[in-house]
C-alpha atoms as a PDB file:
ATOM      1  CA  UNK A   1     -34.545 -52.915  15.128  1.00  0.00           C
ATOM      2  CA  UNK A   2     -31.493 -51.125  16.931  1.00  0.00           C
ATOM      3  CA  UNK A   3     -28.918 -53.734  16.024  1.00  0.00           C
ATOM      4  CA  UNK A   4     -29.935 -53.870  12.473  1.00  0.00           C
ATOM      5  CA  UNK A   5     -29.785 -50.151  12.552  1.00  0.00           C
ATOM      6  CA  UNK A   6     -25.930 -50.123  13.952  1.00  0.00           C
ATOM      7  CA  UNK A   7     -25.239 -53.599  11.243  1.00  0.00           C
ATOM      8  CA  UNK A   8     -26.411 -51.063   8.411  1.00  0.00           C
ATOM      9  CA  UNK A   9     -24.582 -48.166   9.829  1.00  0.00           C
ATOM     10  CA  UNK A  10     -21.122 -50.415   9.753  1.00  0.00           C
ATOM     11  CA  UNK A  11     -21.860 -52.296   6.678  1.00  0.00           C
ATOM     12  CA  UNK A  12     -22.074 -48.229   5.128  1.00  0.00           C
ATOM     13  CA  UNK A  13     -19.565 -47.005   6.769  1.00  0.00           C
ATOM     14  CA  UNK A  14     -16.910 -49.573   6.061  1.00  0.00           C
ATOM     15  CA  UNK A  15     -18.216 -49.342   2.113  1.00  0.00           C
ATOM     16  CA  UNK A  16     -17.159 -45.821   1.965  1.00  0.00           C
ATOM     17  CA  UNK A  17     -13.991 -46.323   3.848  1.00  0.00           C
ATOM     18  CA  UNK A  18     -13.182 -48.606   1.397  1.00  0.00           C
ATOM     19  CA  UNK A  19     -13.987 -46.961  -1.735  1.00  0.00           C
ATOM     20  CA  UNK A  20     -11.531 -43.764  -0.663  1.00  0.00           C
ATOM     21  CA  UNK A  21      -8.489 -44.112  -3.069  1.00  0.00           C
ATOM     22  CA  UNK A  22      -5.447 -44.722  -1.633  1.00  0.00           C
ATOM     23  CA  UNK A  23      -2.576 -42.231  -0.708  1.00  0.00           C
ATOM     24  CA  UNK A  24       0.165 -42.096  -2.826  1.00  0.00           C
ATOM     25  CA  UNK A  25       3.188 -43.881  -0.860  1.00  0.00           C
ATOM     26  CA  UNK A  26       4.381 -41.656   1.555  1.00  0.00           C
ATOM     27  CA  UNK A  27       2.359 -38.569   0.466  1.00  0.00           C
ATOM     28  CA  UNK A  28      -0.827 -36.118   2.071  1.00  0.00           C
ATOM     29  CA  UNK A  29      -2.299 -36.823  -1.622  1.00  0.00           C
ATOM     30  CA  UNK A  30      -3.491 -39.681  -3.897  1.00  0.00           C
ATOM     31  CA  UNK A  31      -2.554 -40.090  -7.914  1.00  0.00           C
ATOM     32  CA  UNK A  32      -6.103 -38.599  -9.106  1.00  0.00           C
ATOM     33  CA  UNK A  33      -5.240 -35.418  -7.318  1.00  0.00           C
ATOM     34  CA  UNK A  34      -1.756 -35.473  -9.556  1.00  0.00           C
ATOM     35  CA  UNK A  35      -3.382 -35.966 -12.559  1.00  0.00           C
ATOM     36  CA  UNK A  36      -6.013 -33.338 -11.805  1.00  0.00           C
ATOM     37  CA  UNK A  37      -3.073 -30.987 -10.624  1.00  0.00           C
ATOM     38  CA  UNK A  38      -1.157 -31.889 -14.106  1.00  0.00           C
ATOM     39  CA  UNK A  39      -4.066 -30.708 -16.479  1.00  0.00           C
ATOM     40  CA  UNK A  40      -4.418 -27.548 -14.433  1.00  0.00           C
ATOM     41  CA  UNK A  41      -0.623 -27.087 -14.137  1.00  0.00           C
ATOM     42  CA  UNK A  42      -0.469 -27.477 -18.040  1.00  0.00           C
ATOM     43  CA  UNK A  43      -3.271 -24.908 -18.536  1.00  0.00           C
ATOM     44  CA  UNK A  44      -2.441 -22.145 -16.170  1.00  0.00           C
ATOM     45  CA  UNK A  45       1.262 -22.961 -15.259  1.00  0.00           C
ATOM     46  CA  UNK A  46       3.348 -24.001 -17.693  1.00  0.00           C
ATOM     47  CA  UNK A  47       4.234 -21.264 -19.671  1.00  0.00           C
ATOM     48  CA  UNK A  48       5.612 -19.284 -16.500  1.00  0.00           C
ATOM     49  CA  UNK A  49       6.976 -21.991 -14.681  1.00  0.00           C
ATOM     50  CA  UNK A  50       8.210 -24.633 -17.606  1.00  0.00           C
ATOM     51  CA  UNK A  51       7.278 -28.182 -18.144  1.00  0.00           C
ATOM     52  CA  UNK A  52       7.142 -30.531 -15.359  1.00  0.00           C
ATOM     53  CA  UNK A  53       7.979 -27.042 -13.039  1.00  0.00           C
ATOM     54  CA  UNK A  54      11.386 -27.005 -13.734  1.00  0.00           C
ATOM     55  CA  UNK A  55      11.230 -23.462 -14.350  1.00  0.00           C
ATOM     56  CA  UNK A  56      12.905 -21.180 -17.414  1.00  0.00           C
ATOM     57  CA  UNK A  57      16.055 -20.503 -18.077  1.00  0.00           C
ATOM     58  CA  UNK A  58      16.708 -17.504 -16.313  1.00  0.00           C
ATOM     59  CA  UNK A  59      18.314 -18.019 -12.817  1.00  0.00           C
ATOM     60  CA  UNK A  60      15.343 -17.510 -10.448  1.00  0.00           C
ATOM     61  CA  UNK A  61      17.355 -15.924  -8.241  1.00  0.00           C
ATOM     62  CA  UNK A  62      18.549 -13.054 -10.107  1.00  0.00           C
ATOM     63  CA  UNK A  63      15.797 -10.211 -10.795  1.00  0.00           C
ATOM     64  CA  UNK A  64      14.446  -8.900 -14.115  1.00  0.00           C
ATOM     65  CA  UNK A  65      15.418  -5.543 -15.515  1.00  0.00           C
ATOM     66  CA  UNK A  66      12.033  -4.350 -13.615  1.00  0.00           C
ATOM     67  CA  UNK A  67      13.370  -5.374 -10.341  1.00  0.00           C
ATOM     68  CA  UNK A  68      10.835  -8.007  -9.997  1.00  0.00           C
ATOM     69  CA  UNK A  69      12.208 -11.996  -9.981  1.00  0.00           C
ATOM     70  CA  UNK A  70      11.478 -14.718 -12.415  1.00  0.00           C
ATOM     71  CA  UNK A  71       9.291 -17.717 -11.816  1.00  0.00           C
ATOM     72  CA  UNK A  72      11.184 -20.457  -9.731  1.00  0.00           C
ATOM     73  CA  UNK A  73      11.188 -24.258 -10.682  1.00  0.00           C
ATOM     74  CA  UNK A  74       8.627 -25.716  -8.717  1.00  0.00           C
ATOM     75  CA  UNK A  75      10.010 -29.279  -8.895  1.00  0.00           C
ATOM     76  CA  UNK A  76      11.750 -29.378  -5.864  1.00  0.00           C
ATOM     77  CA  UNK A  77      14.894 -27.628  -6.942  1.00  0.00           C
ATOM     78  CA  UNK A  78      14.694 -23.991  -5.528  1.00  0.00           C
ATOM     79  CA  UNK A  79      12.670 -22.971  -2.569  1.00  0.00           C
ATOM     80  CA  UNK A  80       9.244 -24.016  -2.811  1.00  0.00           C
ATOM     81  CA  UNK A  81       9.641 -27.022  -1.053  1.00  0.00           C
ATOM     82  CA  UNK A  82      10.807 -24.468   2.385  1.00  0.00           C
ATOM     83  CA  UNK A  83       6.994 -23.487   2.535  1.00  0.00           C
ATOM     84  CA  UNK A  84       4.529 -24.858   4.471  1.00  0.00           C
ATOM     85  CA  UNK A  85       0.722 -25.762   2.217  1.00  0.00           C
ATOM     86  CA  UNK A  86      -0.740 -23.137   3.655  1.00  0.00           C
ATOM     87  CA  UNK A  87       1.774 -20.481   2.141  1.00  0.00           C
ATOM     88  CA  UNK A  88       1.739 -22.641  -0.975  1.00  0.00           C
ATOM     89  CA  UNK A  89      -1.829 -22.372  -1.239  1.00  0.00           C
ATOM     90  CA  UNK A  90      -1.575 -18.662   0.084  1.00  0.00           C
ATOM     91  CA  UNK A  91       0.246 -17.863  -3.030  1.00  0.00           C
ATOM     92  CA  UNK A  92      -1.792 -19.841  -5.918  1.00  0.00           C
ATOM     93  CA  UNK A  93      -4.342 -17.736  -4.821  1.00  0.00           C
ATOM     94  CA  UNK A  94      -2.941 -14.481  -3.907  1.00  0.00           C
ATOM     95  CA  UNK A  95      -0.525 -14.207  -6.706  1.00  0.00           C
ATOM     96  CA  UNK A  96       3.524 -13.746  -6.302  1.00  0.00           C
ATOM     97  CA  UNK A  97       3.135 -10.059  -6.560  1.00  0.00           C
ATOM     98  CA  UNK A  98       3.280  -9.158  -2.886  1.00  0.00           C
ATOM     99  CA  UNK A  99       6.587 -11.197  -2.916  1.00  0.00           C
ATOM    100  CA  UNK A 100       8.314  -9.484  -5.438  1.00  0.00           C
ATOM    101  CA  UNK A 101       7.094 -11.877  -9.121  1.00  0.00           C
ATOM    102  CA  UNK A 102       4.649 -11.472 -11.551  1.00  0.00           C
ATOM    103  CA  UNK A 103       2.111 -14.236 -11.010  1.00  0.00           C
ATOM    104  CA  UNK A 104      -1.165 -13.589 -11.114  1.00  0.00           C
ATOM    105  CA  UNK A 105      -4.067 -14.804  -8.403  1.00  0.00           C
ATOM    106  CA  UNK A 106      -5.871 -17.755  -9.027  1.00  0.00           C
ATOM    107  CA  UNK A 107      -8.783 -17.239  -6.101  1.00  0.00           C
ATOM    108  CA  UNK A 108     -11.541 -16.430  -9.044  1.00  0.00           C
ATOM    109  CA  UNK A 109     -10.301 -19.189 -11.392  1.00  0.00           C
ATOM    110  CA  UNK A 110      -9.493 -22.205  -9.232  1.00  0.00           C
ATOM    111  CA  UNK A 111     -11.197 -24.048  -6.074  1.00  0.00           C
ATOM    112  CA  UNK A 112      -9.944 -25.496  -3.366  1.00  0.00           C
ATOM    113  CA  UNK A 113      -9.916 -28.544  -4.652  1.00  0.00           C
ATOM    114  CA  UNK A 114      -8.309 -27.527  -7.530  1.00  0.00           C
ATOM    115  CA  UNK A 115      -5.618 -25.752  -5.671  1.00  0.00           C
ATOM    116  CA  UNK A 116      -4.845 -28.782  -3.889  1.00  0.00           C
ATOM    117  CA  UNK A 117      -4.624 -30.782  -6.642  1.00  0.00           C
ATOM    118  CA  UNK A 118      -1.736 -28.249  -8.179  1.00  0.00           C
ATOM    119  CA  UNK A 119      -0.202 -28.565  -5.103  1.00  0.00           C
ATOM    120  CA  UNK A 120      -0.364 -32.156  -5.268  1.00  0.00           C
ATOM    121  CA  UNK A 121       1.040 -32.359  -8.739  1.00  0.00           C
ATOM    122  CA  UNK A 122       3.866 -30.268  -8.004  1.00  0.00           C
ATOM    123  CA  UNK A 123       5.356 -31.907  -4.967  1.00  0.00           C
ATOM    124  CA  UNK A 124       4.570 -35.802  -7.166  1.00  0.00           C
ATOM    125  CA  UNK A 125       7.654 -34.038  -8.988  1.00  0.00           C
ATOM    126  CA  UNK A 126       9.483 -33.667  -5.585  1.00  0.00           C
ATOM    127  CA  UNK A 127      12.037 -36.782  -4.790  1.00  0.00           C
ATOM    128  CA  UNK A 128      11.503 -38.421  -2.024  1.00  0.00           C
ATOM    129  CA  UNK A 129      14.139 -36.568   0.250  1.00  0.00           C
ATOM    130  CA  UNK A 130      12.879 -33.296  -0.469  1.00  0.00           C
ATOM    131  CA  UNK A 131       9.124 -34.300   0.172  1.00  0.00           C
ATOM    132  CA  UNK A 132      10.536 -35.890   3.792  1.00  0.00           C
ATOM    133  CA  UNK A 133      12.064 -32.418   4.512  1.00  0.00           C
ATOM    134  CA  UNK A 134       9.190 -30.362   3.542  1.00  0.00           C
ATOM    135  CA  UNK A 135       7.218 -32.879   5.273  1.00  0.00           C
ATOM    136  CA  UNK A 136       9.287 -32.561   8.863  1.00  0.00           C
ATOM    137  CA  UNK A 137       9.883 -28.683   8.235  1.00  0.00           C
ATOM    138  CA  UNK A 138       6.306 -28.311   7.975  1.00  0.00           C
ATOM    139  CA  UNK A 139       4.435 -30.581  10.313  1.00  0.00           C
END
């Protein structure tokens, strides 16, 4: 009765492990996190932060006439890629407000999951180099 009990248990276990989709190459996430993270991009993103995060065509750097500073790209070509996930996920849900932008917080409108799979989406844009820097900077 025990070893049929511990054959099941493996037999289950390995099933799951099995079923997991894979990691993109490389990557913390896998490709139905970045298509998850596109749609939400698209629908709460995009306006601010341009299609396929490459930001709008003000410098990011320079600020507004109010003093506060434009949305960056988030593609891997300005700073995003210096912070570690938690900061990144710090600010999706916080807002950019306390750092001197305009976006809003996203803690009563997306989950975790959701959050991650921005996150995800936004660093598939990253090339490879960049991801491998964020990736030593940050772990």
């Amino acid at each position: 009765m025990l070893l049929g009990s511990i054959i099941l248990l493996i037999v289950i276990t390995s099933c799951s492990e099995t079923s997991k989709e894979p990691k993109v190459s490389g990557r913390w996430y896998t490709e139905s996190q970045v298509s998850k993270g596109q749609t939400l991009f698209d629908v709460n993103c995009v306006s601010c932060h341009g299609v396929k995060a490459r930001g709008t065509v003000r410098n990011w750097k320079e600020p507004l006439e109010d003093g506060s500073y434009p949305p960056p790209p988030l593609n891997g070509t300005a700073h995003t890629w210096h912070h570690p996930k938690k900061s990144l996920v710090h600010t999706i849900n916080n807002g950019g407000i306390a750092i001197g932008g305009k976006m809003p917080e996203f803690k009563d409108q997306l989950n975790n999951e959701q959050v991650d799979a921005l996150i995800a989406y936004i660093q598939s844009l990253w090339p490879d180099e960049i991801y491998e820097a964020w990736e030593s900077r940050n772990n």
